[in-house]
Protein backbone atom coordinates (compact mmCIF):
# COMPACT_ATOMS: atom_id res chain seq x y z
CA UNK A 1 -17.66 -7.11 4.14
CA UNK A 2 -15.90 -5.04 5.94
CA UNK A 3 -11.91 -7.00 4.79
CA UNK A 4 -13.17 -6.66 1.14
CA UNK A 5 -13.16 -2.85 1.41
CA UNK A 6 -9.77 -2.99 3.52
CA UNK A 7 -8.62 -5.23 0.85
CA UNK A 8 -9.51 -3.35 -1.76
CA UNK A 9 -7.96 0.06 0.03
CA UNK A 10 -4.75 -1.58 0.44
CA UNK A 11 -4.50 -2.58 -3.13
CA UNK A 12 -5.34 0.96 -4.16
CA UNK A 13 -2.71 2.22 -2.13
CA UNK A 14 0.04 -0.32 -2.91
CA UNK A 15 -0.95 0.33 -6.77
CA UNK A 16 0.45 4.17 -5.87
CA UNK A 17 2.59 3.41 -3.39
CA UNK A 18 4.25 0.08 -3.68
CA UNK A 19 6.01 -2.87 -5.97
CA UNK A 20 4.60 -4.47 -8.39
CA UNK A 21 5.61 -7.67 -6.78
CA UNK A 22 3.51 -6.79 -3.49
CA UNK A 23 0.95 -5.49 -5.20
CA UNK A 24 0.61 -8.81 -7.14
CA UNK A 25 0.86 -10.98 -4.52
CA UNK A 26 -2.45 -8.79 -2.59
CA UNK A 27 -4.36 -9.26 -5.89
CA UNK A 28 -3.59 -12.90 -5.69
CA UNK A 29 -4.99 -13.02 -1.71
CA UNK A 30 -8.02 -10.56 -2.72
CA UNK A 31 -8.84 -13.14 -5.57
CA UNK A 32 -8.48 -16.57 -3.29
CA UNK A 33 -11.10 -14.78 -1.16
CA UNK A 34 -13.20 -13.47 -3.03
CA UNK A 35 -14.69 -13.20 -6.36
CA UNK A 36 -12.96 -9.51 -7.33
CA UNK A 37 -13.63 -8.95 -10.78
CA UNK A 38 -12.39 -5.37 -10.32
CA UNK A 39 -9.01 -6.45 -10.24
CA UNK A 40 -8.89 -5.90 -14.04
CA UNK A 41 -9.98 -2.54 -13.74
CA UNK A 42 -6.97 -2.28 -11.06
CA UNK A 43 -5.23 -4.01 -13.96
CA UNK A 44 -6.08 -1.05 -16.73
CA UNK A 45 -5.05 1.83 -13.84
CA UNK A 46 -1.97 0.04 -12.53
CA UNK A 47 -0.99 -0.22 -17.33
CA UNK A 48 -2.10 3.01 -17.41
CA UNK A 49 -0.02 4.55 -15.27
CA UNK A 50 3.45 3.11 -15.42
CA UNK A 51 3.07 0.85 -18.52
CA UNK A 52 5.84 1.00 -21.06
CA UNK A 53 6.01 -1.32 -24.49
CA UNK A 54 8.35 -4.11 -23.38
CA UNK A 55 9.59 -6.14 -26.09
CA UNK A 56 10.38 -8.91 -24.47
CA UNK A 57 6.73 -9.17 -24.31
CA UNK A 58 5.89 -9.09 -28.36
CA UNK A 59 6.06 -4.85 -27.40
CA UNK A 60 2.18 -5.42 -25.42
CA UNK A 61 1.51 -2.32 -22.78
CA UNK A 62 -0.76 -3.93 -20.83
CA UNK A 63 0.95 -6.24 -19.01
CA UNK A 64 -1.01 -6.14 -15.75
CA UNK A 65 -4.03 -6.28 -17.06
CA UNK A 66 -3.15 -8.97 -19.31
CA UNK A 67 -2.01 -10.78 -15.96
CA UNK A 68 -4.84 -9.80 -13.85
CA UNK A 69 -7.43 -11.66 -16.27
CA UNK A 70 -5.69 -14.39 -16.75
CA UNK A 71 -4.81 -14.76 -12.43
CA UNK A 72 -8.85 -14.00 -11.96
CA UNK A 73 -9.55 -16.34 -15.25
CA UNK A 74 -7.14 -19.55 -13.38
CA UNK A 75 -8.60 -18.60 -9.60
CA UNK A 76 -12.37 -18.78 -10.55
CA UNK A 77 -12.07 -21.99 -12.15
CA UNK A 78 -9.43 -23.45 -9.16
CA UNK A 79 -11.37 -22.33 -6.34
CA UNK A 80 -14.54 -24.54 -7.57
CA UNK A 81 -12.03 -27.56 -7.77
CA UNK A 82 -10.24 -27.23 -4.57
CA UNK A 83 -12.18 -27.64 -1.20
CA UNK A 84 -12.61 -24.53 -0.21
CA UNK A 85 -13.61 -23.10 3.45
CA UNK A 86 -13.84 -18.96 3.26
CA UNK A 87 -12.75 -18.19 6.59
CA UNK A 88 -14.90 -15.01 6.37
């Protein structure tokens, strides 16, 4: 219980704090260990404040959350295929 909420208090702060690229990489860890459906609400605050059109990307703003889903979409239905120990 108590690394979900440390989990999820490091990925608030590296949301405000930090690169996209870590912050990524501690939404992919928080989903591998847990079923964190929040992470798309961490995907509408993270588009909602620095999102930009990009039109390399058909001019979509949210890009995160876009990516979020989809990473929490993939890791629900991989974790039931893989053997999977939590080490929790």
């Amino acid at each position: 219980m108590w690394i979900r909420v440390l989990i999820f208090l490091a990925l608030l702060v590296s949301i405000l704090f930090l690169n996209w690229w870590i912050t990524t990489s501690i939404v992919l860890v928080y989903l591998f260990l847990f079923n964190a459906y929040e992470v798309i609400f961490f995907g509408l605050v993270l588009d909602s404040l620095y999102a930009t059109s990009v039109p390399g990307f058909f001019g979509i703003e949210f890009i995160f959350t876009i990516l979020f889903s989809t990473l929490f979409v993939l890791t629900y239905f991989l974790k039931k295929e893989l053997i999977y120990y939590p080490a929790l």
